[in-house]
Protein backbone atom coordinates (compact mmCIF):
# COMPACT_ATOMS: atom_id res chain seq x y z
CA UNK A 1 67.19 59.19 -58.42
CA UNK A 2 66.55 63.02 -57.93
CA UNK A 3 69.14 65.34 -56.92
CA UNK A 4 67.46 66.45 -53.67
CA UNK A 5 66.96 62.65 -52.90
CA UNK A 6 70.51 62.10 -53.26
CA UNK A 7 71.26 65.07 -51.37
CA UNK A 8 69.30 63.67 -48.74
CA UNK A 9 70.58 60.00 -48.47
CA UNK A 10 74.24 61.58 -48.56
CA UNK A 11 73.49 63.20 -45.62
CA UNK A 12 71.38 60.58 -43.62
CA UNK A 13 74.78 58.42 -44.20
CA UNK A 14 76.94 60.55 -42.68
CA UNK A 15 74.69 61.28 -40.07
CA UNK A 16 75.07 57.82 -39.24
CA UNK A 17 79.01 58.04 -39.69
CA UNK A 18 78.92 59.98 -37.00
CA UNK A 19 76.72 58.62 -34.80
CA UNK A 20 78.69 55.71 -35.36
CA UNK A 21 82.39 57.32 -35.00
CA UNK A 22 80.55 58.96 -32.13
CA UNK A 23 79.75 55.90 -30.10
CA UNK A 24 83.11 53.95 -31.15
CA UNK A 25 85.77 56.63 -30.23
CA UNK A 26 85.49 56.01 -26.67
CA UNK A 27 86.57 52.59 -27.51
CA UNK A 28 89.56 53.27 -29.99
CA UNK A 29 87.66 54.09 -33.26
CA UNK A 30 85.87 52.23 -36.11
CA UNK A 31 87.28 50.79 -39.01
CA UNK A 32 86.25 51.63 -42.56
CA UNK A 33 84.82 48.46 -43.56
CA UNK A 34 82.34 48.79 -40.06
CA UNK A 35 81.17 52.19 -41.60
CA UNK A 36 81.25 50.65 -45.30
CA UNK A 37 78.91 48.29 -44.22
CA UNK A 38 76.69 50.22 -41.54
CA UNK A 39 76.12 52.61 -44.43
CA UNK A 40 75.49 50.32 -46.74
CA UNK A 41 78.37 52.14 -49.33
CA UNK A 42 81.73 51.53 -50.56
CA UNK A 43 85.06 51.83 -48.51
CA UNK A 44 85.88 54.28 -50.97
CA UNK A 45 82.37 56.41 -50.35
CA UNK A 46 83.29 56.28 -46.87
CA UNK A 47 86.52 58.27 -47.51
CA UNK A 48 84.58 60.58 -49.11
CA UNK A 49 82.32 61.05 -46.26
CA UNK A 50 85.41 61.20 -44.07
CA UNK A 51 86.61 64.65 -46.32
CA UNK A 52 83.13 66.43 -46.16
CA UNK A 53 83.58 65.57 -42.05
CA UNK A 54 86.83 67.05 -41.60
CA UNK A 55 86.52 70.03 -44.31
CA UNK A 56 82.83 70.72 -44.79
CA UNK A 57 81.79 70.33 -41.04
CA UNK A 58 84.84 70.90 -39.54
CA UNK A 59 85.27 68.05 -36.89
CA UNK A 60 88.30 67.08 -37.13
CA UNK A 61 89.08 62.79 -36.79
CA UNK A 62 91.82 60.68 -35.79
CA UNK A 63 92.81 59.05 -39.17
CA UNK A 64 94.54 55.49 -38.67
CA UNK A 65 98.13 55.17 -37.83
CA UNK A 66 100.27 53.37 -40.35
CA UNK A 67 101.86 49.65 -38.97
CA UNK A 68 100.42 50.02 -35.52
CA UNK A 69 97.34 47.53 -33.93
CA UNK A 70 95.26 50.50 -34.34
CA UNK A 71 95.62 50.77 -37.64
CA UNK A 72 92.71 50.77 -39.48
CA UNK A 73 90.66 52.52 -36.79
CA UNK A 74 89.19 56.34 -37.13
CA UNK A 75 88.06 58.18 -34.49
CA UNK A 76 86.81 61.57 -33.49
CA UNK A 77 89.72 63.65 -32.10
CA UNK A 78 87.77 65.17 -29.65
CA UNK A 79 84.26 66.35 -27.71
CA UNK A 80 82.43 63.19 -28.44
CA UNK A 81 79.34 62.68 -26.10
CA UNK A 82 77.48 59.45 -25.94
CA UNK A 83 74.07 59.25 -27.45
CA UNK A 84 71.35 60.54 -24.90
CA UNK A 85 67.93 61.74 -25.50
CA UNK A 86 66.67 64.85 -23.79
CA UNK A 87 65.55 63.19 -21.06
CA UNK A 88 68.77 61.59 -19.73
CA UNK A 89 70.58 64.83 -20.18
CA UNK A 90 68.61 66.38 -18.08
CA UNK A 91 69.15 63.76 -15.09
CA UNK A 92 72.87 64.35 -15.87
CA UNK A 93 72.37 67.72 -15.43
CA UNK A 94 70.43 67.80 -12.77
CA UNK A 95 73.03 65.44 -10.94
CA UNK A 96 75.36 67.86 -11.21
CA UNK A 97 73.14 69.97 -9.33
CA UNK A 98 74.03 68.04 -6.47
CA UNK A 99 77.53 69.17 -6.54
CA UNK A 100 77.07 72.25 -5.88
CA UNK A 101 79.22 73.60 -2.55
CA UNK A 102 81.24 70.27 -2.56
CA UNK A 103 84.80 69.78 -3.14
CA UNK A 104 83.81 68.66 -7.07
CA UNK A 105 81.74 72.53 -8.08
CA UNK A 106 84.65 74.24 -9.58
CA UNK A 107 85.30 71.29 -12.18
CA UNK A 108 81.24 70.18 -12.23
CA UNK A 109 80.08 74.18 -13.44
CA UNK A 110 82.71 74.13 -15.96
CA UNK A 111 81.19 70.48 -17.31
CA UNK A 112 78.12 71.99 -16.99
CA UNK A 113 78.68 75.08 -19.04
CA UNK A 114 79.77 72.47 -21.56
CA UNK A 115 76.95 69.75 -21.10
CA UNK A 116 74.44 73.15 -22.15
CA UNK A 117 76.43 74.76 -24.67
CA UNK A 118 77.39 71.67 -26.78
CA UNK A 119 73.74 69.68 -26.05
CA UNK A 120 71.66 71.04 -25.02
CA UNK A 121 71.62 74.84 -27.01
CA UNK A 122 72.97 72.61 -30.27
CA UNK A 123 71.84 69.31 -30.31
CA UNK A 124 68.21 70.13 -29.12
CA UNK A 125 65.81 73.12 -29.33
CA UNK A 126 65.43 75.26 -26.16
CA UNK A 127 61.58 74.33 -26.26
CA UNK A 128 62.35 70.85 -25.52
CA UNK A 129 65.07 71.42 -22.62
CA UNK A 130 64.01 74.50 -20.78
CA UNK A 131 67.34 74.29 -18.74
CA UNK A 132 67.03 77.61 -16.85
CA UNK A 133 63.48 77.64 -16.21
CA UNK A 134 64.32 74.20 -14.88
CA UNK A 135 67.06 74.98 -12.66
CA UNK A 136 65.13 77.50 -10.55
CA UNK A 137 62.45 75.25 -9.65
CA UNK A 138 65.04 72.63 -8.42
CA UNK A 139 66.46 73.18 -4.39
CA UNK A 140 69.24 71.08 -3.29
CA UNK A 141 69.59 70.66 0.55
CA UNK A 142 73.12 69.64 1.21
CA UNK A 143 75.55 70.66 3.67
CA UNK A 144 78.10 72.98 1.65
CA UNK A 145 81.74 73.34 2.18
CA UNK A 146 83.26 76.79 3.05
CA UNK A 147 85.82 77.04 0.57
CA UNK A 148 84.38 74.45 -2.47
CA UNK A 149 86.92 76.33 -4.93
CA UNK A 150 90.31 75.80 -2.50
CA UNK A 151 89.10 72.46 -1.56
CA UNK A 152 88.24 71.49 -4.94
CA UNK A 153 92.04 72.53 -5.94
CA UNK A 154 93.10 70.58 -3.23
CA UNK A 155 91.32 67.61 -3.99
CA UNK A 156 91.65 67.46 -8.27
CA UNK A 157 96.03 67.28 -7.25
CA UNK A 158 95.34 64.41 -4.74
CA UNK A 159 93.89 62.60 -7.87
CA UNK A 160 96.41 63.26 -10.23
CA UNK A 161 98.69 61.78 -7.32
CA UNK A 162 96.52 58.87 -7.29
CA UNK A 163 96.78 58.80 -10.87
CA UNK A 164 100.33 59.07 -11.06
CA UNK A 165 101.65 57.26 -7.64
CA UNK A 166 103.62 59.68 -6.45
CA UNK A 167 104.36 60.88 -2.91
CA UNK A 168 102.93 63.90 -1.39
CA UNK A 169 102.94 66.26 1.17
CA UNK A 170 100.21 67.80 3.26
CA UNK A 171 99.96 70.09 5.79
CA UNK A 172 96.70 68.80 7.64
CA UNK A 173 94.68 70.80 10.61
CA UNK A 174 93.27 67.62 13.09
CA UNK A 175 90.10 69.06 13.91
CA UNK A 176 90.45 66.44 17.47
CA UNK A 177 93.74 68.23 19.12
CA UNK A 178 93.40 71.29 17.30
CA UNK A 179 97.02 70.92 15.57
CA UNK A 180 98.07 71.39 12.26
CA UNK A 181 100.64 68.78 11.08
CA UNK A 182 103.14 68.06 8.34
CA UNK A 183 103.06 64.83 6.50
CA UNK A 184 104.29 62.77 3.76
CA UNK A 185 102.24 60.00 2.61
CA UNK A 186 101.61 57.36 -0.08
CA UNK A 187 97.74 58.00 -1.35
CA UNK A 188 95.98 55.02 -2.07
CA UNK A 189 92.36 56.28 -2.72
CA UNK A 190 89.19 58.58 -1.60
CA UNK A 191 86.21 57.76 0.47
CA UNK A 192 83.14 60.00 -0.23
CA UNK A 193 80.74 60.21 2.73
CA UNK A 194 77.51 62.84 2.22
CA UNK A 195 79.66 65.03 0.03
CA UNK A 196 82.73 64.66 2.21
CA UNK A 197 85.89 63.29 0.98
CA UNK A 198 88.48 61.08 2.41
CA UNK A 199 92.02 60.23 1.47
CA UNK A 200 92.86 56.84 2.56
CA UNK A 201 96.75 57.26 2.47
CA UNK A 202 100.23 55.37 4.26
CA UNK A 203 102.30 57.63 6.18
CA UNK A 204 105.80 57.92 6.19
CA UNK A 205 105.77 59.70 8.91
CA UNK A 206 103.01 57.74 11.07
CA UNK A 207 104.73 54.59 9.46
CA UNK A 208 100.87 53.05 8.72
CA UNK A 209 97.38 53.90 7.01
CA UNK A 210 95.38 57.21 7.83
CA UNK A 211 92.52 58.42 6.53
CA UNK A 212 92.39 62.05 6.26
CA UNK A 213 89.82 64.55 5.67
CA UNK A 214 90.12 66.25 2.49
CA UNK A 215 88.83 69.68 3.67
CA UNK A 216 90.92 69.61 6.36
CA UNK A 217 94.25 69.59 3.77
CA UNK A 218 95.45 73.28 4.63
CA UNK A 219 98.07 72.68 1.49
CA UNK A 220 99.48 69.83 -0.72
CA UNK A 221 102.86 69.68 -2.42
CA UNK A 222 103.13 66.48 -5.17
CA UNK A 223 106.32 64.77 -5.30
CA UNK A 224 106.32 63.86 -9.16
CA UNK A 225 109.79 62.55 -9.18
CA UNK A 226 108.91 60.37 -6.11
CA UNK A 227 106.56 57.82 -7.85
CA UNK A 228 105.85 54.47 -4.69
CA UNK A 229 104.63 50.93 -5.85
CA UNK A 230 100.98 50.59 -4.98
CA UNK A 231 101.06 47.68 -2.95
CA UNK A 232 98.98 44.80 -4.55
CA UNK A 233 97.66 42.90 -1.66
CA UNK A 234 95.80 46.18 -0.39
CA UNK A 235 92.56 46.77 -1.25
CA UNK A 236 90.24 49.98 -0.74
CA UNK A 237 86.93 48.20 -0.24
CA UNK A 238 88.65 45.23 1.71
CA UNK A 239 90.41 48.71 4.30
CA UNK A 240 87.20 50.06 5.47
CA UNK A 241 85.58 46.47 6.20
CA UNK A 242 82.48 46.75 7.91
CA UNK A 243 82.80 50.48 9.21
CA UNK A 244 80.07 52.32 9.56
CA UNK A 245 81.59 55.28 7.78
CA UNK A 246 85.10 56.45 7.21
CA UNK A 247 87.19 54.68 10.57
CA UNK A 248 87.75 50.93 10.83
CA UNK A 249 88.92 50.15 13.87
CA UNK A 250 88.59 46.43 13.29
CA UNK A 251 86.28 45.32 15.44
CA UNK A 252 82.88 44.26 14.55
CA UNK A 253 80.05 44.31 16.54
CA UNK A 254 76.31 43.17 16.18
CA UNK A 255 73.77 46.16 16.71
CA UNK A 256 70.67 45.70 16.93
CA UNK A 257 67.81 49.02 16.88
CA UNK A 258 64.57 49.32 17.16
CA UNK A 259 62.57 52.01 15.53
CA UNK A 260 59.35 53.65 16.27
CA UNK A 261 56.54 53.45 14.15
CA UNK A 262 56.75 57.04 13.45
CA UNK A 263 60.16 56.29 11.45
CA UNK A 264 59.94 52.55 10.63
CA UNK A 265 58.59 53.34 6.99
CA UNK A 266 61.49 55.43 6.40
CA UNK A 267 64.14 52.79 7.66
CA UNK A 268 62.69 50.03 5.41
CA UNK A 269 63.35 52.37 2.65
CA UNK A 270 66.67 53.28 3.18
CA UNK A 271 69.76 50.88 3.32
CA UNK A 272 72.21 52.00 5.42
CA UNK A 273 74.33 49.67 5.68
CA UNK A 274 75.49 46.74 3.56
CA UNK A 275 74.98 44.27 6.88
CA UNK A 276 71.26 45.77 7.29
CA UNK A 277 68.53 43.49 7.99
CA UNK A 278 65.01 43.44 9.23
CA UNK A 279 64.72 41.00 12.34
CA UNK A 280 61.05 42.26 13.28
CA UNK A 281 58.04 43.66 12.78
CA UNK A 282 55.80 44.43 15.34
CA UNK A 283 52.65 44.34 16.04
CA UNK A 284 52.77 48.39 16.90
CA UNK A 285 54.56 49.30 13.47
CA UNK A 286 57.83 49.93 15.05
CA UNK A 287 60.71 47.00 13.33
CA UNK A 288 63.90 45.68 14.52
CA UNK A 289 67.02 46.26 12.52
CA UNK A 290 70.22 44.81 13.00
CA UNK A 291 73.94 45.42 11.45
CA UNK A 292 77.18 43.99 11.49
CA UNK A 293 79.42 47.15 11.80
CA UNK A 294 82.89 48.39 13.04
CA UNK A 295 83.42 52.14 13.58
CA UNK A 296 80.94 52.19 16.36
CA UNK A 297 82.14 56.12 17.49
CA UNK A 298 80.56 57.03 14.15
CA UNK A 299 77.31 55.04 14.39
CA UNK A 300 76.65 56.88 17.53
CA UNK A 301 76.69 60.39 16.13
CA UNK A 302 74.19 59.02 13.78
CA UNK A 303 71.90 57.28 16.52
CA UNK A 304 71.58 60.36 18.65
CA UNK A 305 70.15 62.22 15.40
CA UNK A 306 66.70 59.76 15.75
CA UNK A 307 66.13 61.04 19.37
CA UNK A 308 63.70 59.36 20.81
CA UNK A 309 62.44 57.13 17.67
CA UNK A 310 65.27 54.67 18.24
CA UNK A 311 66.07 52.51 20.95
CA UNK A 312 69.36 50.51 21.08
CA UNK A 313 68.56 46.64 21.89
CA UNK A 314 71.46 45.66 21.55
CA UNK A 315 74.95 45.72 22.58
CA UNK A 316 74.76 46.54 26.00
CA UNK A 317 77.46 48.69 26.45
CA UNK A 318 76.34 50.82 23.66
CA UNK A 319 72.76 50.92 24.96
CA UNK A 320 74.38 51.99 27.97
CA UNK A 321 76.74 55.43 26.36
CA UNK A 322 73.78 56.22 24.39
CA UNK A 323 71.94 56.49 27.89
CA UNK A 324 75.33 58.62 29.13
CA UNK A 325 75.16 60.59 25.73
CA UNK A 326 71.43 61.93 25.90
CA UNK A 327 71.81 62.64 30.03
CA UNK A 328 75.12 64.74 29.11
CA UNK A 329 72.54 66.96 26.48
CA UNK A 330 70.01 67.06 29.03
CA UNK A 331 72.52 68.24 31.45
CA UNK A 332 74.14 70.85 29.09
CA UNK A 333 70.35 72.50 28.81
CA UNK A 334 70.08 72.39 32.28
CA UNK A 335 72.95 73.81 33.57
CA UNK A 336 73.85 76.68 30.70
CA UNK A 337 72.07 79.70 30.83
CA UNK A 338 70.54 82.34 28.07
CA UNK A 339 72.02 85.33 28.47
């Protein structure tokens, strides 16, 4: 064989080595019979390979540990991305996108910078991934938080106190009285509602669970030394139930809507609820929905938003405070005055 072919199947080996190492390390490592045998070599041209990694490319591995389980594993020691193609980077990107003015920006730009630098400037050719030229013609219509950075500090501590169990202490502004409070709670987990995050927490000094609203954290002290036992009969999916967002107030009701044909099309498409199902379909193209929801207070700030393209069938009593909710509007527009 030629030298250039040689040259060329060399490389096309390790190539594979490290598509290989690349795909393993999130899982531990490979051993070095698995790359013996992907590459179709000897363990000992595989070691080889290992030294032109490390000292020719300069990507430094993760070399097995001597008398431990992991022994005979290698890995890369850092920066390893799964494969993608173009296309699928681009979706990630763009998903970070959505971020943008929510309490996750600060730490999603800086894994953007990354997710261009190291893929898409290096792995593919700007012709193929025209990320700026991209980016402008993409608008994201969220609501946006008016401090993402301070919230986003806030809110990366409250998971390393999930992470770690420990205790903290927050000084939270309730938004209903207008007060600003001191507490120390247990956090159990986050809720994420359009953008908006939730700790679900116990309180020490409310002796039960609250749910508190992560922008509305004014400060946060972590007790480190103060780690709690999560308790294991609580569960963060089996807490919020049926609600229709972020309160549970343990009491479910049936609710039945019906929506106008000008918006039925748009509430097939869209579940919004796990409980959601079509009853009817009528002959005018408006449907029937029903759900099986607690949290009602929250359902109704969601109701009023279809005006008059939804009608509440069913219960009663709500049909009857959405009636008191759109008169109270009507009578705010009446009585203020323009000035």
């Amino acid at each position: 064989m030629a030298g250039s072919d040689l040259d060329t199947t060399k490389a096309l080996r390790i190539a594979r080595l490290l598509d290989l190492l690349n795909r393993k390390s999130p899982y531990g490592g490979v051993s070095c019979r698995e790359m013996a045998a992907a590459c179709e070599v000897s363990t000992r041209s595989i070691h080889r390979y290992l030294h032109q990694i490390e000292n020719d490319l300069r990507i430094p591995l993760v070399r097995p540990e001597k008398n431990t389980r992991k022994g005979g594993l290698y890995r890369l020691d850092a920066g390893y991305l799964p494969a993608i193609s173009p296309e699928k980077a681009l979706i990630i990107f763009l998903s970070l996108l959505q971020q943008k003015g929510s309490a996750l920006a600060g730490h999603t730009n800086e894994i953007k910078d990354v997710l261009v630098g190291t893929l898409f400037k290096y792995k593919y050719s700007p012709q193929s991934l025209p990320v700026e030229h991209l980016q402008e013609r993409i608008h994201i219509v969220e609501e946006r938080l008016a401090d993402p950075a301070g919230v986003g500090d806030i809110f990366a501590k409250l998971v390393q106190a999930l992470r770690d169990c420990c205790r903290v202490k927050l000084w939270y502004f309730a938004a209903y009285n207008g007060q600003e409070t001191e507490r120390v709670v247990e956090p159990y987990g986050l809720i994420c509602k359009r953008h908006n995050w939730y700790l679900v927490a116990y309180c020490l000094t409310r002796k039960g669970i609250r749910v508190f609203r992560v922008d509305q954290i004014k400060a946060i002290f972590a007790y480190t030394s103060e780690p709690f036992a999560y308790p294991r009969d609580f569960s963060l999916s089996g807490f919020m139930g049926q609600s229709w967002g972020v309160i549970n107030d343990h009491q479910v009701y049936r609710v039945r809507l019906k929506f106008s044909s000008k918006v039925s099309l748009r509430a097939k498409k869209t579940v919004y609820h796990p409980s959601q199902l079509i009853e009817a379909e009528l002959p005018d193209g408006s449907i029937v929905i029903s759900f099986a929801v607690s949290g009602i207070k929250e359902m109704k700030t969601w109701i009023i938003q279809w005006a008059d393209t939804v009608e509440v069938l069913e219960p009663a009593w709500l049909r009857e405070d959405m009636c008191k909710m759109a008169e109270s509007i009507l009578n705010r527009y009446r009585e203020s005055k323009i000035e």
